[in-house]
C-alpha atoms as a PDB file:
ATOM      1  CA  UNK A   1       4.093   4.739   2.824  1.00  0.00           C
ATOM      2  CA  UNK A   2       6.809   1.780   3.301  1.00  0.00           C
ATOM      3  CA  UNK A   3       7.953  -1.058   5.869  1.00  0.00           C
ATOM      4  CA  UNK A   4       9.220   1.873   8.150  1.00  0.00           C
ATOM      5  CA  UNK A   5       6.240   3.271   8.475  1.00  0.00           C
ATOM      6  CA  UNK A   6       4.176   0.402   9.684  1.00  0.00           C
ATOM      7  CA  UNK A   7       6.725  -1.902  11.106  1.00  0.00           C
ATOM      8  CA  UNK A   8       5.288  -2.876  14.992  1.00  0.00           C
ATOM      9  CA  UNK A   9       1.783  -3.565  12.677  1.00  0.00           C
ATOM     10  CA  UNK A  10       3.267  -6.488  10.366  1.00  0.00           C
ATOM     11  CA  UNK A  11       4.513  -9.612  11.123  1.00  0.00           C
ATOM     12  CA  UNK A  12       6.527  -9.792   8.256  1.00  0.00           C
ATOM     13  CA  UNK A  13       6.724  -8.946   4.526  1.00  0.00           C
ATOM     14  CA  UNK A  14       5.484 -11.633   1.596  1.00  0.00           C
ATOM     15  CA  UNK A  15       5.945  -9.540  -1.519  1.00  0.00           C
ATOM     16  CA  UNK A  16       8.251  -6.622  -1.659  1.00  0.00           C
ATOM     17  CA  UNK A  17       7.395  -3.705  -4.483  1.00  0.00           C
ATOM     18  CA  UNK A  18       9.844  -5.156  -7.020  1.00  0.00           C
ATOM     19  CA  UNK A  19       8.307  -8.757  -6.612  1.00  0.00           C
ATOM     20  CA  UNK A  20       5.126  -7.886  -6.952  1.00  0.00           C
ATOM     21  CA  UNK A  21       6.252  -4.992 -10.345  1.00  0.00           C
ATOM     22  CA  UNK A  22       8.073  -7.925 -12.269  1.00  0.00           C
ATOM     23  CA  UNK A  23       4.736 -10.723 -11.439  1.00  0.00           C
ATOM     24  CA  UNK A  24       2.303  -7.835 -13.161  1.00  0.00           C
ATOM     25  CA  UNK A  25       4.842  -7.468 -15.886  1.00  0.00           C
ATOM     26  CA  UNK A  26       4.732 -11.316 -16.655  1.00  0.00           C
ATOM     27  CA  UNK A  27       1.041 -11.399 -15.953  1.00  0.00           C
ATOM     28  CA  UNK A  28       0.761  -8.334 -18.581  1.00  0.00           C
ATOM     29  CA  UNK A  29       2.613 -10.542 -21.545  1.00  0.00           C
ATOM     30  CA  UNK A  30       0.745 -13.278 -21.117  1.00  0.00           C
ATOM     31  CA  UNK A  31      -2.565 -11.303 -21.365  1.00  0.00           C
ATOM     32  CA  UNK A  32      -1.246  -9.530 -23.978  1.00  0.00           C
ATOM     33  CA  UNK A  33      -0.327 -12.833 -25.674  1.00  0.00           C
ATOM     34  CA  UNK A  34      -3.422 -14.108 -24.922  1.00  0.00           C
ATOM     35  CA  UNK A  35      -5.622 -11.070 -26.371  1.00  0.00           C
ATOM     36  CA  UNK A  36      -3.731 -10.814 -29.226  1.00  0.00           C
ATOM     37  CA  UNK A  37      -5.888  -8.766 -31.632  1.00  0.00           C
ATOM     38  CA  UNK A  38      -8.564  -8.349 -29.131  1.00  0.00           C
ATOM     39  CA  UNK A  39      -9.251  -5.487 -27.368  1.00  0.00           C
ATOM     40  CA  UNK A  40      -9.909  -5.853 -23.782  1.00  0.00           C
ATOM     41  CA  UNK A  41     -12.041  -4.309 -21.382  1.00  0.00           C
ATOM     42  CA  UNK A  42     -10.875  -4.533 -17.992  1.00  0.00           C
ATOM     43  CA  UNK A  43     -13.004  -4.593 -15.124  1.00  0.00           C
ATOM     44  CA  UNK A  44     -11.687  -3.173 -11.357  1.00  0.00           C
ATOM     45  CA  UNK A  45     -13.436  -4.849  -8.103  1.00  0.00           C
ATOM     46  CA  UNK A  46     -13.482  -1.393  -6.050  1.00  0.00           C
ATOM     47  CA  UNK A  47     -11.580  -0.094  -3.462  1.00  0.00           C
ATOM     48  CA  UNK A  48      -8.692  -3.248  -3.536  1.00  0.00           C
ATOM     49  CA  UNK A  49      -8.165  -3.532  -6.729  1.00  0.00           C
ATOM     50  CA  UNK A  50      -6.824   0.022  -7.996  1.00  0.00           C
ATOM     51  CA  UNK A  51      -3.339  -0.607  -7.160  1.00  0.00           C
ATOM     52  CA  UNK A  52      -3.205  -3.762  -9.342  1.00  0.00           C
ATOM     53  CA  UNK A  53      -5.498  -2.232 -11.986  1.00  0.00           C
ATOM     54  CA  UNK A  54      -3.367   0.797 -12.345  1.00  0.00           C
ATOM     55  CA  UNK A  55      -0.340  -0.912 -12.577  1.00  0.00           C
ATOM     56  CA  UNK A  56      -1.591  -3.877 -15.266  1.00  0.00           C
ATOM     57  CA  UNK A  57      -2.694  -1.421 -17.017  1.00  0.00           C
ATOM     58  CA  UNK A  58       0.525   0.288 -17.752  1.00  0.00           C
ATOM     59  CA  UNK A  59       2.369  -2.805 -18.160  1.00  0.00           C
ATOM     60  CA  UNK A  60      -0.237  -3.760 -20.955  1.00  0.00           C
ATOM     61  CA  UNK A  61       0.422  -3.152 -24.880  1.00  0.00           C
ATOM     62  CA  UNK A  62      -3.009  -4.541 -25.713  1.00  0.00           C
ATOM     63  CA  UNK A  63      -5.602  -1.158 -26.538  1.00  0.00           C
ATOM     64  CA  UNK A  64      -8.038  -1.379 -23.481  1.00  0.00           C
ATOM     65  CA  UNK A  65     -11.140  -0.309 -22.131  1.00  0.00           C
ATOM     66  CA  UNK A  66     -11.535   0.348 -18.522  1.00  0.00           C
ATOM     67  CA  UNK A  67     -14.587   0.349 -16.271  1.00  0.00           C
ATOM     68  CA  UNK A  68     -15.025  -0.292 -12.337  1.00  0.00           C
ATOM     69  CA  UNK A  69     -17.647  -2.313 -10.051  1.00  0.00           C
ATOM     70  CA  UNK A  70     -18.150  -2.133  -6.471  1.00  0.00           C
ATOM     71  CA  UNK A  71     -19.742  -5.224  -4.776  1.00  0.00           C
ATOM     72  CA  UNK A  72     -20.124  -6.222  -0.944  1.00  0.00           C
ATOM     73  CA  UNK A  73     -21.205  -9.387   0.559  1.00  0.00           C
ATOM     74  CA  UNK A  74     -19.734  -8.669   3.938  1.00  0.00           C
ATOM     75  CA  UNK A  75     -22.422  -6.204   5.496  1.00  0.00           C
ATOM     76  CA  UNK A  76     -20.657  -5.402   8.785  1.00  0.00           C
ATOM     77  CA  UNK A  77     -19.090  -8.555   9.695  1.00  0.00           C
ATOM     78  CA  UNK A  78     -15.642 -10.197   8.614  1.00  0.00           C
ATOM     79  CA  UNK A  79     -17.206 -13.156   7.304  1.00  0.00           C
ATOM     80  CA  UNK A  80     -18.748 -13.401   3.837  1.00  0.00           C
ATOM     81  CA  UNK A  81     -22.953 -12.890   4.157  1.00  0.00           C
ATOM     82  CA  UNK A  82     -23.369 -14.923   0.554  1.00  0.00           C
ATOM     83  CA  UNK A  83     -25.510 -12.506  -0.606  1.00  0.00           C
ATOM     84  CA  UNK A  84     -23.717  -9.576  -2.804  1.00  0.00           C
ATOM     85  CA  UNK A  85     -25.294  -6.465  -3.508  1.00  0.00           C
ATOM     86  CA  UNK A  86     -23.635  -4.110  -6.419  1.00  0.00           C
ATOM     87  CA  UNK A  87     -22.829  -0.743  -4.618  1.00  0.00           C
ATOM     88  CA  UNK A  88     -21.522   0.680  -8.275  1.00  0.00           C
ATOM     89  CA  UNK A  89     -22.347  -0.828 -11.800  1.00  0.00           C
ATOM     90  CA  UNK A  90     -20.687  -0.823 -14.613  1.00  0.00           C
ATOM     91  CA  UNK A  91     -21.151   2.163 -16.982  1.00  0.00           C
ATOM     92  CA  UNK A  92     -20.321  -0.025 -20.318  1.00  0.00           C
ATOM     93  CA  UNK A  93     -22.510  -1.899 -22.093  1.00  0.00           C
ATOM     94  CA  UNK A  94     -20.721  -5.891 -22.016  1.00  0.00           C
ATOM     95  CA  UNK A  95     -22.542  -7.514 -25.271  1.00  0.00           C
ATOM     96  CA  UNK A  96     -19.669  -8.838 -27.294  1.00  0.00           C
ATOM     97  CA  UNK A  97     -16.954  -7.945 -25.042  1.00  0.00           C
ATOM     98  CA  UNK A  98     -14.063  -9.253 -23.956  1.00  0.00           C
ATOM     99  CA  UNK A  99     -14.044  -9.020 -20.042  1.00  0.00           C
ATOM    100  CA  UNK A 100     -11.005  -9.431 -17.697  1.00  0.00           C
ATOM    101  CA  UNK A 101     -11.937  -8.979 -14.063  1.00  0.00           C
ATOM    102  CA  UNK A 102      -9.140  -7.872 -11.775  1.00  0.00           C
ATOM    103  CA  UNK A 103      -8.808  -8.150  -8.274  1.00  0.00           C
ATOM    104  CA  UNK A 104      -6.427  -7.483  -5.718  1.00  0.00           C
ATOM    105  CA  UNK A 105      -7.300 -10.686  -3.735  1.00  0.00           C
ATOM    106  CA  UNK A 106      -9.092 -14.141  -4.163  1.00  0.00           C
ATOM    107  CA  UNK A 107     -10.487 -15.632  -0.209  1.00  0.00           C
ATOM    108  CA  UNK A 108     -13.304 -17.716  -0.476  1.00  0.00           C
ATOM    109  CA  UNK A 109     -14.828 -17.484  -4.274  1.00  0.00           C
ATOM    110  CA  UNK A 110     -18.108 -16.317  -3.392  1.00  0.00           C
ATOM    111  CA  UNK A 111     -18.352 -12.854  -4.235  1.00  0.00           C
ATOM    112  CA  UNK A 112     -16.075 -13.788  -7.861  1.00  0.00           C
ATOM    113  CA  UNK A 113     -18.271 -16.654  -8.352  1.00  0.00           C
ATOM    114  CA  UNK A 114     -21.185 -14.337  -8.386  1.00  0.00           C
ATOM    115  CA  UNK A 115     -19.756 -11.729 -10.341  1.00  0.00           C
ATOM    116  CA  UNK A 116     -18.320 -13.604 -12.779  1.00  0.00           C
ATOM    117  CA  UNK A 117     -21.935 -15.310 -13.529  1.00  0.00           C
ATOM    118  CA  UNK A 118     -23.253 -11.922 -13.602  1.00  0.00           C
ATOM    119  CA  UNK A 119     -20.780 -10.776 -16.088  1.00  0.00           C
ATOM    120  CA  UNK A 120     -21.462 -13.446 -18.063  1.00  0.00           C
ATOM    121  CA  UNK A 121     -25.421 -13.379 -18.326  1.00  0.00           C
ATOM    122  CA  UNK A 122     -24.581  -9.540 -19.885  1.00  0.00           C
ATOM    123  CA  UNK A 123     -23.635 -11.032 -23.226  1.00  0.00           C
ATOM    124  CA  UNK A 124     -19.842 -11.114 -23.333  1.00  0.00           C
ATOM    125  CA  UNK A 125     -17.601 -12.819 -25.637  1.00  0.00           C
ATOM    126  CA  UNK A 126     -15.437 -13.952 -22.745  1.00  0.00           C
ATOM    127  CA  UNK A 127     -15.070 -13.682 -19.184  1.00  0.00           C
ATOM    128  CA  UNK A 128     -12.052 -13.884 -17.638  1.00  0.00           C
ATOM    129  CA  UNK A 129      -9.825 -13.203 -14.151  1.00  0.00           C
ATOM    130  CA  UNK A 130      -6.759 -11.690 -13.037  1.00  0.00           C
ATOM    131  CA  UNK A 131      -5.970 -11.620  -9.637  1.00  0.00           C
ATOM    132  CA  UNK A 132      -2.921 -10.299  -7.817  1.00  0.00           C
ATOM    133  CA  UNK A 133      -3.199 -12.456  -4.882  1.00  0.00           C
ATOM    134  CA  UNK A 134      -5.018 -15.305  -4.293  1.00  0.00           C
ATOM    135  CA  UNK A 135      -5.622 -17.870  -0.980  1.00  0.00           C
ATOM    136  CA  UNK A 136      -5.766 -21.313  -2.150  1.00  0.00           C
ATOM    137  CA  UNK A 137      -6.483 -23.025   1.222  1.00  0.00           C
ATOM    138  CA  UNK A 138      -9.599 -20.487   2.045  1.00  0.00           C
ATOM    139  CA  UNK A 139     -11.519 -21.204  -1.069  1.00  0.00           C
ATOM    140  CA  UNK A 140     -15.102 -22.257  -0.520  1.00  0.00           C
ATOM    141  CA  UNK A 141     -16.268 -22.791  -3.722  1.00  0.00           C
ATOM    142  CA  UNK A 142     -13.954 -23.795  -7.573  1.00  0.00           C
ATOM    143  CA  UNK A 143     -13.283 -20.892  -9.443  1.00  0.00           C
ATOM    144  CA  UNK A 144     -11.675 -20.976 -12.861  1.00  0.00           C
ATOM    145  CA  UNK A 145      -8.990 -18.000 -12.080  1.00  0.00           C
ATOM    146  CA  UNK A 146      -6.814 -17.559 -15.945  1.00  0.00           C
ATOM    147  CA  UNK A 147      -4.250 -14.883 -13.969  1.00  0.00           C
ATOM    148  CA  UNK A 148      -2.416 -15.321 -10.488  1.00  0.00           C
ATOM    149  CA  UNK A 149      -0.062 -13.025  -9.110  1.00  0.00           C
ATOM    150  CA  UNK A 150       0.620 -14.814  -6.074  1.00  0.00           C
ATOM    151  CA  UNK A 151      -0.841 -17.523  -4.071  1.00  0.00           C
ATOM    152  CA  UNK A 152      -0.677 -16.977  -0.401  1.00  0.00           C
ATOM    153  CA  UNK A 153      -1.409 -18.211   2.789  1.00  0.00           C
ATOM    154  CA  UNK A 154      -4.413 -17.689   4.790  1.00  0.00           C
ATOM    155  CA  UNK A 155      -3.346 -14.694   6.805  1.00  0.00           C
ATOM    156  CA  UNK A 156      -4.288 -11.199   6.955  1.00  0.00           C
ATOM    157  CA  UNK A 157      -2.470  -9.522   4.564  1.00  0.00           C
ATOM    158  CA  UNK A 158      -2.309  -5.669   3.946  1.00  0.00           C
ATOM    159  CA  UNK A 159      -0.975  -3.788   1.450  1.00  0.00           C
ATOM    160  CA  UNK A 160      -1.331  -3.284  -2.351  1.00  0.00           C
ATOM    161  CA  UNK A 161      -4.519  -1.897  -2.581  1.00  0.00           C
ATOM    162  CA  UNK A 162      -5.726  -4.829   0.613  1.00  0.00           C
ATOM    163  CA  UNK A 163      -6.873  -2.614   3.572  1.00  0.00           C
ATOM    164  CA  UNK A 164      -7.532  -3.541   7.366  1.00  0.00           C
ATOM    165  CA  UNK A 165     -10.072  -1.154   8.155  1.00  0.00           C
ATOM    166  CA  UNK A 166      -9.799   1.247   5.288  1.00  0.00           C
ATOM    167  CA  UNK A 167      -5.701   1.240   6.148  1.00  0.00           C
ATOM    168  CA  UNK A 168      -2.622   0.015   5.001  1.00  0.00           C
ATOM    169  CA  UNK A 169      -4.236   0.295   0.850  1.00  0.00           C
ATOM    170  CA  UNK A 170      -1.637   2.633  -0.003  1.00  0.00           C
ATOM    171  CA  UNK A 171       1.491   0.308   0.951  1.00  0.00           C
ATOM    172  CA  UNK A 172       3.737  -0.510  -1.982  1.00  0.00           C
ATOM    173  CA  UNK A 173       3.879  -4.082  -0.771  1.00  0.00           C
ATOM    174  CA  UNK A 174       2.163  -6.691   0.919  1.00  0.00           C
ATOM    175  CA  UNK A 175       2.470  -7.615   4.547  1.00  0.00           C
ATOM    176  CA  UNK A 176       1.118  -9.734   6.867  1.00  0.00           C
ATOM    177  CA  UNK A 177      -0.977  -8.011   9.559  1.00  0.00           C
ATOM    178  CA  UNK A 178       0.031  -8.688  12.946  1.00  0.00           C
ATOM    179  CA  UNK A 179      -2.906 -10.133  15.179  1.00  0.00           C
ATOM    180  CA  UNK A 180      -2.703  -7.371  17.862  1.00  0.00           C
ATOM    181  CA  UNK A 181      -4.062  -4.744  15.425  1.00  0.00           C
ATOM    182  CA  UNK A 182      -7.117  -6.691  14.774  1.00  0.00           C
ATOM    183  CA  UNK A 183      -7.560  -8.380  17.236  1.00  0.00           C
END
């Protein structure tokens, strides 16, 4: 799926495919610099972050371990609930590990701040995050974040793995939503 195919939905474009390729690539070295002699095990926030996941992975030269977590603190609103419930658990055991958490997109903190803690009380070495997109101006509470893709504005943005109603996941870019679609 491209532009073409969803152009009356977006405003405009932030991040084409090659912007956002050559920002994993760079974010990839540094890890790799960073985890030098370490092996990593790298830990997806389900659905949004499989695009970015994927793609880090392949760009990495580190050995890795993966694993995947789904979380929700949204219930059936569009505003955070604060309390976050674990839909899917890891399947690896964390005690001693080195832990990068990836997501496709930083808002508010919350649910990261959470997970991170939880993470942590699991006996790691480290914990860690990468994040391919993050919002600055919506954050609600500080959050060390070691890997940014991009920050962005405080729009609704689709694309790369973010979804507006389960769509738009599978662009190879990210877009701003335009308000008549959600609205």
């Amino acid at each position: 799926m491209d532009s073409n195919d969803v152009q009356a939905d977006l405003k405009h474009v932030l991040y084409t495919k090659e912007q956002i390729q050559q920002r994993i690539t760079e974010l990839a070295a540094q890890i790799d610099k960073d985890y030098e002699g370490r092996e990593i095990l790298i830990v997806g926030v389900l659905k949004g972050a499989v695009m970015v996941m994927a793609d880090l992975a392949r760009a990495l030269h580190s050995h890795i371990s993966m694993d995947w977590m789904a979380v929700s603190s949204y219930g059936s609103g569009t505003q955070s609930s604060g309390v976050v419930r674990i839909l899917k658990d890891l399947d690896t055991d964390l005690m001693g590990k080195d832990v990068l958490i990836v997501e496709d997109i930083i808002d508010s903190g919350l649910t990261l701040s959470w997970l991170k803690t939880n993470l942590e009380s699991r006996g790691t070495a480290s914990v860690e995050i990468c994040t391919a997109f993050r919002k600055p101006t919506a954050a609600k509470v500080e959050i060390d974040v070691k890997y940014v893709g991009f920050d962005i504005p405080n729009e609704f943005v689709v694309g790369y793995g973010l979804d507006y109603a389960e769509k738009y996941r599978n662009l190879d870019f990210v877009g701003t939503l335009a308000p008549h679609v959600y609205e």
